[in-house]
C-alpha atoms as a PDB file:
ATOM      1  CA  UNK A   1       0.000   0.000   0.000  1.00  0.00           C
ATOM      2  CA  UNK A   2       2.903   2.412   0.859  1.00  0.00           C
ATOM      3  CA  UNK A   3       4.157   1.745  -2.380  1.00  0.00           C
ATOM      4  CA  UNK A   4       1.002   2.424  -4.627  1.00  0.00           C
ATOM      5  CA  UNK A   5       0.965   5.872  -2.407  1.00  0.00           C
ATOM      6  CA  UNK A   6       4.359   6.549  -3.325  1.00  0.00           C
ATOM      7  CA  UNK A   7       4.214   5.988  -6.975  1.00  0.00           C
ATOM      8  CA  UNK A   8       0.755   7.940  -7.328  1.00  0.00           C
ATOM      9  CA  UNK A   9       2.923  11.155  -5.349  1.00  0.00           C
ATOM     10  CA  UNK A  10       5.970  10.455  -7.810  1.00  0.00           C
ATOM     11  CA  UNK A  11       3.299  10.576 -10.288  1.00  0.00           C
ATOM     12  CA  UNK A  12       0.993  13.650  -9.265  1.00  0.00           C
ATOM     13  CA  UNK A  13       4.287  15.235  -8.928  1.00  0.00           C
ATOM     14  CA  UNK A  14       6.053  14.902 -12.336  1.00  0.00           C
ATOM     15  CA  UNK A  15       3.191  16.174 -13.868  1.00  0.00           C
ATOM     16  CA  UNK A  16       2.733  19.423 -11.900  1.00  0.00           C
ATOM     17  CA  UNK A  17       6.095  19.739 -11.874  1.00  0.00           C
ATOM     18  CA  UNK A  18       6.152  19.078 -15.582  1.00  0.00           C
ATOM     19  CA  UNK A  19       3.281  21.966 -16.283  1.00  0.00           C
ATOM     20  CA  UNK A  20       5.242  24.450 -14.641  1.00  0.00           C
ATOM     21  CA  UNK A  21       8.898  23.243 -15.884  1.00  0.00           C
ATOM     22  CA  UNK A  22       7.850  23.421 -19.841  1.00  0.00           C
ATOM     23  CA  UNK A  23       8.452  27.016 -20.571  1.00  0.00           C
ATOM     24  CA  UNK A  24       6.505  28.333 -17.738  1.00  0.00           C
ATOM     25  CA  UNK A  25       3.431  28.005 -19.498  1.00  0.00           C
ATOM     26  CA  UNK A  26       2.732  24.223 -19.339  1.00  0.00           C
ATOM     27  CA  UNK A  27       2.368  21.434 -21.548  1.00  0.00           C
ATOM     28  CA  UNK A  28       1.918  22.121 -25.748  1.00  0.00           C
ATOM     29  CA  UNK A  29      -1.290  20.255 -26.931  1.00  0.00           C
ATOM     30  CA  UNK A  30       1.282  17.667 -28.607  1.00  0.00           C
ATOM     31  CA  UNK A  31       2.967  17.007 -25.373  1.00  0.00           C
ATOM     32  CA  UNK A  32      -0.637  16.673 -23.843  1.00  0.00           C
ATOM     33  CA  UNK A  33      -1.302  14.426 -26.275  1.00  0.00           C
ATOM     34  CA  UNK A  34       2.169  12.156 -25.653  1.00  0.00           C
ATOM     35  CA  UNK A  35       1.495  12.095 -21.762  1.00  0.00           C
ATOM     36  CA  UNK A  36      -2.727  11.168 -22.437  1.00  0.00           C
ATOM     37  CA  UNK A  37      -1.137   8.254 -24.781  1.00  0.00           C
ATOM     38  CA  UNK A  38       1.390   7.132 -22.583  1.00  0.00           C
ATOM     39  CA  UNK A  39      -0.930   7.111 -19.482  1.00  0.00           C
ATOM     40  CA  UNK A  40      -3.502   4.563 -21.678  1.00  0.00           C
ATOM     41  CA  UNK A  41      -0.623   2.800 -22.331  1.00  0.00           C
ATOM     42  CA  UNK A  42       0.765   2.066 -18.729  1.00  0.00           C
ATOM     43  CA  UNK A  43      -3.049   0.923 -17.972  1.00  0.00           C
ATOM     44  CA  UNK A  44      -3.381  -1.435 -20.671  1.00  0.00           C
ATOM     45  CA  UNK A  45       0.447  -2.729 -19.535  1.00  0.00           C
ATOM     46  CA  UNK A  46      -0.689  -3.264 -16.106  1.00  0.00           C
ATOM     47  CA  UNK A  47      -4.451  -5.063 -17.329  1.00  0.00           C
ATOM     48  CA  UNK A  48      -2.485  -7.266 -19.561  1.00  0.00           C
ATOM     49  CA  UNK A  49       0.132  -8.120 -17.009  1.00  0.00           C
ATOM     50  CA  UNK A  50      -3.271  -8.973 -14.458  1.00  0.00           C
ATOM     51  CA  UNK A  51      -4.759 -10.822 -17.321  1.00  0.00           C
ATOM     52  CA  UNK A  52      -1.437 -13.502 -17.246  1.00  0.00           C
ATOM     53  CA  UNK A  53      -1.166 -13.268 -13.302  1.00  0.00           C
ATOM     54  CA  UNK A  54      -4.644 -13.388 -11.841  1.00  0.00           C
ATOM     55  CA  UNK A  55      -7.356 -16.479 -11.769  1.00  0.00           C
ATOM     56  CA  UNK A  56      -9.886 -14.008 -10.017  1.00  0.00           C
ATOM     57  CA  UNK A  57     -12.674 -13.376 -12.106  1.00  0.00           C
ATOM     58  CA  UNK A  58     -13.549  -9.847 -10.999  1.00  0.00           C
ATOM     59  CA  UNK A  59      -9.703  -8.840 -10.956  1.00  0.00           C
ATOM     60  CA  UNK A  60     -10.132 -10.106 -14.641  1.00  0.00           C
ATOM     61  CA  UNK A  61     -13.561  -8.436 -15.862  1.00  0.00           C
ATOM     62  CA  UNK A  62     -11.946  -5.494 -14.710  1.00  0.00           C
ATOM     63  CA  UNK A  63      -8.772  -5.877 -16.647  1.00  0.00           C
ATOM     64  CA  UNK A  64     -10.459  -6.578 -19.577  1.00  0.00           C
ATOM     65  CA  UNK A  65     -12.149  -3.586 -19.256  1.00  0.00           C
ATOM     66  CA  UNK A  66      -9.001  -1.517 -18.625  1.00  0.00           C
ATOM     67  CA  UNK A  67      -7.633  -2.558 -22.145  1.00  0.00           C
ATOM     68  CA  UNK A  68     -11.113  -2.222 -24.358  1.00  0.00           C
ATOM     69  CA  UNK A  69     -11.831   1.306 -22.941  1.00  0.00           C
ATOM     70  CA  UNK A  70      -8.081   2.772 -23.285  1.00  0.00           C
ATOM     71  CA  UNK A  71      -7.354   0.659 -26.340  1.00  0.00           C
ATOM     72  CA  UNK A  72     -10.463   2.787 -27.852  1.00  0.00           C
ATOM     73  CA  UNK A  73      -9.658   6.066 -26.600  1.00  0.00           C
ATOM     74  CA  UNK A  74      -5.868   5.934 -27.856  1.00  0.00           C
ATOM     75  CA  UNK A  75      -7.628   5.055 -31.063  1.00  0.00           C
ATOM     76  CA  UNK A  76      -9.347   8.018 -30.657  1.00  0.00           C
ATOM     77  CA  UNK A  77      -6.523  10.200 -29.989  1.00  0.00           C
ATOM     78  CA  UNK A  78      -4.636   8.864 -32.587  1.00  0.00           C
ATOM     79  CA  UNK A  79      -7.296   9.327 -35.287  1.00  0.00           C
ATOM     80  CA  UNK A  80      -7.260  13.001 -33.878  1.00  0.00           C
ATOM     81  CA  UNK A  81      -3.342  13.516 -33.724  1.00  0.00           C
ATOM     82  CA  UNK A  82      -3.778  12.476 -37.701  1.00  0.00           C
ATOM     83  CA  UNK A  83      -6.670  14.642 -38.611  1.00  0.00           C
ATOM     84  CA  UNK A  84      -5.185  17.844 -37.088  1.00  0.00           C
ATOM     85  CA  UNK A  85      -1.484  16.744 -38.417  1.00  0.00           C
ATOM     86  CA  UNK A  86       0.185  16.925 -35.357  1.00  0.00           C
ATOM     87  CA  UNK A  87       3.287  14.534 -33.900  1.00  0.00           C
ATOM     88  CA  UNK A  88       2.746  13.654 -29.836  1.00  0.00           C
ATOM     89  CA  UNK A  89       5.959  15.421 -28.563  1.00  0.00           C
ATOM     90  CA  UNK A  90       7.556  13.160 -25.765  1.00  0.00           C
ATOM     91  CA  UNK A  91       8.456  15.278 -23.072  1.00  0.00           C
ATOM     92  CA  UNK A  92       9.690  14.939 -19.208  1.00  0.00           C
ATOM     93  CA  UNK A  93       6.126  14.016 -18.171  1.00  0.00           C
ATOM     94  CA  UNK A  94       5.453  10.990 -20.580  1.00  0.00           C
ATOM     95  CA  UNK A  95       9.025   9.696 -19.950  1.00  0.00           C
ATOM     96  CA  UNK A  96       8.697  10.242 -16.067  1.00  0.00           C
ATOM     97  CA  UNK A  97       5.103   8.258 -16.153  1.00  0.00           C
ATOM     98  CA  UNK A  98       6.673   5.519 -18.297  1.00  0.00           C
ATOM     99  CA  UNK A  99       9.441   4.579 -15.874  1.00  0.00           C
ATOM    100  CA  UNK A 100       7.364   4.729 -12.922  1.00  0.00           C
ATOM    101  CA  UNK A 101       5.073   2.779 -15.121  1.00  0.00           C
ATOM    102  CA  UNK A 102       7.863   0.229 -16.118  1.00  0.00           C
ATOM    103  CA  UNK A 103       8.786  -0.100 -12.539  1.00  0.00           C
ATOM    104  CA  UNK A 104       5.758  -0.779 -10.841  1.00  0.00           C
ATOM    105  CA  UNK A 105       5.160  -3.751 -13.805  1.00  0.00           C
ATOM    106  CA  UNK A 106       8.346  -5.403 -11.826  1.00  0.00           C
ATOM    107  CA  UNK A 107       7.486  -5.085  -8.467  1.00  0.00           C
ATOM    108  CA  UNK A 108       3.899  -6.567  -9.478  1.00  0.00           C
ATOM    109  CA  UNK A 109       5.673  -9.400 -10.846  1.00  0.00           C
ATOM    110  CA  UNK A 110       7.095 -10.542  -8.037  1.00  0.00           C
ATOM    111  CA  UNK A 111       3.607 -10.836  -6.562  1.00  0.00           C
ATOM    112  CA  UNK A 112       1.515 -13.818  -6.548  1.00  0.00           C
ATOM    113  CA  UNK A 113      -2.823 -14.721  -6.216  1.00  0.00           C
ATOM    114  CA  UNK A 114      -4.564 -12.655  -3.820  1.00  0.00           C
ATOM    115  CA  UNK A 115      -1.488 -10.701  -2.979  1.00  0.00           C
ATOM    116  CA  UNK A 116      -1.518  -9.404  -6.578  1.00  0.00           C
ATOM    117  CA  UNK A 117      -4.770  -8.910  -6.838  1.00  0.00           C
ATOM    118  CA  UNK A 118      -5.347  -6.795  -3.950  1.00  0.00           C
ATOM    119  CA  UNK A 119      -1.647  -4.796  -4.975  1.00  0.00           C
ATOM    120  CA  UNK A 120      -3.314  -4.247  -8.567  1.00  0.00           C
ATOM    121  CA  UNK A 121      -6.648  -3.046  -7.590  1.00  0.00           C
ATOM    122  CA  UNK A 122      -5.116  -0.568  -5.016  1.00  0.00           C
ATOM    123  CA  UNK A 123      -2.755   0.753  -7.944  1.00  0.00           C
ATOM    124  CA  UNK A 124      -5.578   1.018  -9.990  1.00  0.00           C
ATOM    125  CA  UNK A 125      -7.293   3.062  -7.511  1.00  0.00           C
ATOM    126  CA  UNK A 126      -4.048   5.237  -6.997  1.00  0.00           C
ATOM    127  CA  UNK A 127      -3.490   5.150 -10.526  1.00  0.00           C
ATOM    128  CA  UNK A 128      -6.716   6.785 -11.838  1.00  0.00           C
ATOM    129  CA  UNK A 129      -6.864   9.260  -8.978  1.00  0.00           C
ATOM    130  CA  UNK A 130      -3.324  10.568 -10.389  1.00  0.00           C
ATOM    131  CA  UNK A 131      -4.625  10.785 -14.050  1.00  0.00           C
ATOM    132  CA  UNK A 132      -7.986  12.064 -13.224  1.00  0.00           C
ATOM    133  CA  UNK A 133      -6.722  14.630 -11.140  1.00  0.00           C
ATOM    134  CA  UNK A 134      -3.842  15.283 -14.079  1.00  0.00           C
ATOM    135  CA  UNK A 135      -6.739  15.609 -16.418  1.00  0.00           C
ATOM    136  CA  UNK A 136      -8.929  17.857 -14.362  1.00  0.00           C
ATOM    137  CA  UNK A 137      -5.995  20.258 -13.211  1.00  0.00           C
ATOM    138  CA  UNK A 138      -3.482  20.881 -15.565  1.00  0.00           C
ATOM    139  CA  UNK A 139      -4.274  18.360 -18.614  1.00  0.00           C
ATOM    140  CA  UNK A 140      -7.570  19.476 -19.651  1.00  0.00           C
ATOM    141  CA  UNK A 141      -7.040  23.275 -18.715  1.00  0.00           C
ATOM    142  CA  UNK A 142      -3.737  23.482 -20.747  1.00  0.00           C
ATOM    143  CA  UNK A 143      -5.130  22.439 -23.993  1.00  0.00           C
ATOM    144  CA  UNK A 144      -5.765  24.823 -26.539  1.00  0.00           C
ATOM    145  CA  UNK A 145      -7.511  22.744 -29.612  1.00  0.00           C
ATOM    146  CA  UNK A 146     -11.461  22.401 -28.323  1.00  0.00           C
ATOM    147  CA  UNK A 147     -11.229  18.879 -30.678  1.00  0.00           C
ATOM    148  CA  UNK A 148      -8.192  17.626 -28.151  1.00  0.00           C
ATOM    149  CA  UNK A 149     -10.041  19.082 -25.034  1.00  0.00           C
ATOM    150  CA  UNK A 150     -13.612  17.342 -25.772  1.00  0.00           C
ATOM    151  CA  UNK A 151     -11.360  13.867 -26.224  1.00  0.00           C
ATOM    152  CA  UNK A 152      -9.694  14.663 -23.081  1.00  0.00           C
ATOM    153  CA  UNK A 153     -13.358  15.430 -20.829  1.00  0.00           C
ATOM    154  CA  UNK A 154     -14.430  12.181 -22.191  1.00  0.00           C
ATOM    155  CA  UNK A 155     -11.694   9.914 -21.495  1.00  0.00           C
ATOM    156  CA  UNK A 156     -12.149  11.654 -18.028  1.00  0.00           C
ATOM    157  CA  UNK A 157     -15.705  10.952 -17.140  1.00  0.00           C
ATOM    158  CA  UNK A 158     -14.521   6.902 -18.610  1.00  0.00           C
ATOM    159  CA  UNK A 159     -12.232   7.112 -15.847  1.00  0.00           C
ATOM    160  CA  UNK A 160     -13.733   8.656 -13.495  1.00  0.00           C
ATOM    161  CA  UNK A 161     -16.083   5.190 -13.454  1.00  0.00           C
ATOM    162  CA  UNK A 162     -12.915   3.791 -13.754  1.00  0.00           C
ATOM    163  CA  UNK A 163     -11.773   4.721 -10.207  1.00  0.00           C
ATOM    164  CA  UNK A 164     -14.913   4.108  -8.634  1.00  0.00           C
ATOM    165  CA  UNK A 165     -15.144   0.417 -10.389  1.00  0.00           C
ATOM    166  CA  UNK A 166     -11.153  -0.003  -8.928  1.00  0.00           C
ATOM    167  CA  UNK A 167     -12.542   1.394  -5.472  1.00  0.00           C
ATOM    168  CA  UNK A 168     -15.324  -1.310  -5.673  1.00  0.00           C
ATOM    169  CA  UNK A 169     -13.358  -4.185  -6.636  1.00  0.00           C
ATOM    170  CA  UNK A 170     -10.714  -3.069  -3.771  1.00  0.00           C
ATOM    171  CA  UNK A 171     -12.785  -2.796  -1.393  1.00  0.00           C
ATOM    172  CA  UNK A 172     -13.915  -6.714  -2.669  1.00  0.00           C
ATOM    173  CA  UNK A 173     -10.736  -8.098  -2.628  1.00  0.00           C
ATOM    174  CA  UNK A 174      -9.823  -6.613   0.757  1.00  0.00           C
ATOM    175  CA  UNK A 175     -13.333  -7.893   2.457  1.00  0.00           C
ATOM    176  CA  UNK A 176     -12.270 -10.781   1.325  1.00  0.00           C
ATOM    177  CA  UNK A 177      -9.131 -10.797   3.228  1.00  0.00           C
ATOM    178  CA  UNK A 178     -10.626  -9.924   6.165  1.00  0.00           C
ATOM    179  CA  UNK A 179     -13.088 -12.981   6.070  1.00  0.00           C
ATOM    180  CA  UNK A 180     -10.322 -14.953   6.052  1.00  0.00           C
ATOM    181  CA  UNK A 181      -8.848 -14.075   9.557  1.00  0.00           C
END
């Protein structure tokens, strides 16, 4: 639990830190872009990863869910990246969220059955509270195309459910737990 904390602090704080850092003025709409990729991208990482680990079948509903909702609104962004002709621009924020990304695959691999479960529906809760508050406060607010901002208030209220289905399915997993003592 410490560590799902921990990684949603690095995370709230490389992308505040990023908005500020980039000029003063915050992220470009193509570096929005990059870090709203890259954060569907570390979600379908971790579902897929919970798809080979876990024999639970709510841990795996929900994983399945993870990958067909951000599989579809990358699709989405990338359609809309092509359309307006514009190249995501990596930047501190998407590399920063891919390593943190990267790392907590490894230290879910070393987990095992319930353990793993519980550890992935707790990052999923800590996980979604970082991007939905990235989206909300800086993400959203930043953008300058309307086309890129109405993508980005979607794939916000998707997962905003999100985070309360990962609150659900945690609080599930941990009653279980406790009927076990």
């Amino acid at each position: 639990m410490i560590r799902t904390v921990t990684m949603a602090l690095a995370l709230a704080g490389l992308v505040s830190t990023a908005a500020v850092a980039q000029s003063g003025a915050g992220p470009t709409d193509p570096q929005i872009a990059h870090i709203a990729y890259t954060a569907g991208q570390i979600d379908i990482a971790a579902a897929r990863q919970a798809l080979a680990k876990s024999k639970n079948r709510q841990v795996r509903a929900f994983a399945q869910e993870m990958i067909r909702d951000h599989e579809a609104v990358n699709k989405q962004a990338l359609a809309l990246v092509g359309k307006l002709k514009v190249t995501p621009e990596a930047n501190p924020t998407s590399a920063g969220l891919s390593k943190q990304g990267e790392q907590k695959l490894r230290e879910m691999a070393r987990l095992r059955g319930p353990a793993f479960d519980r550890a992935y529906a707790q990052n999923e809760v800590a996980y979604h509270k970082v991007v939905n508050g990235a989206l909300s406060s800086t993400l959203i607010p930043q953008s300058d195309n309307a086309e890129l901002k109405d993508l980005l208030q979607t794939g916000l209220r998707l997962f905003q459910e999100h985070q309360l289905h990962a609150e659900h399915l945690a609080q599930n997993l941990q009653g279980r737990r406790s009927k076990r003592k």
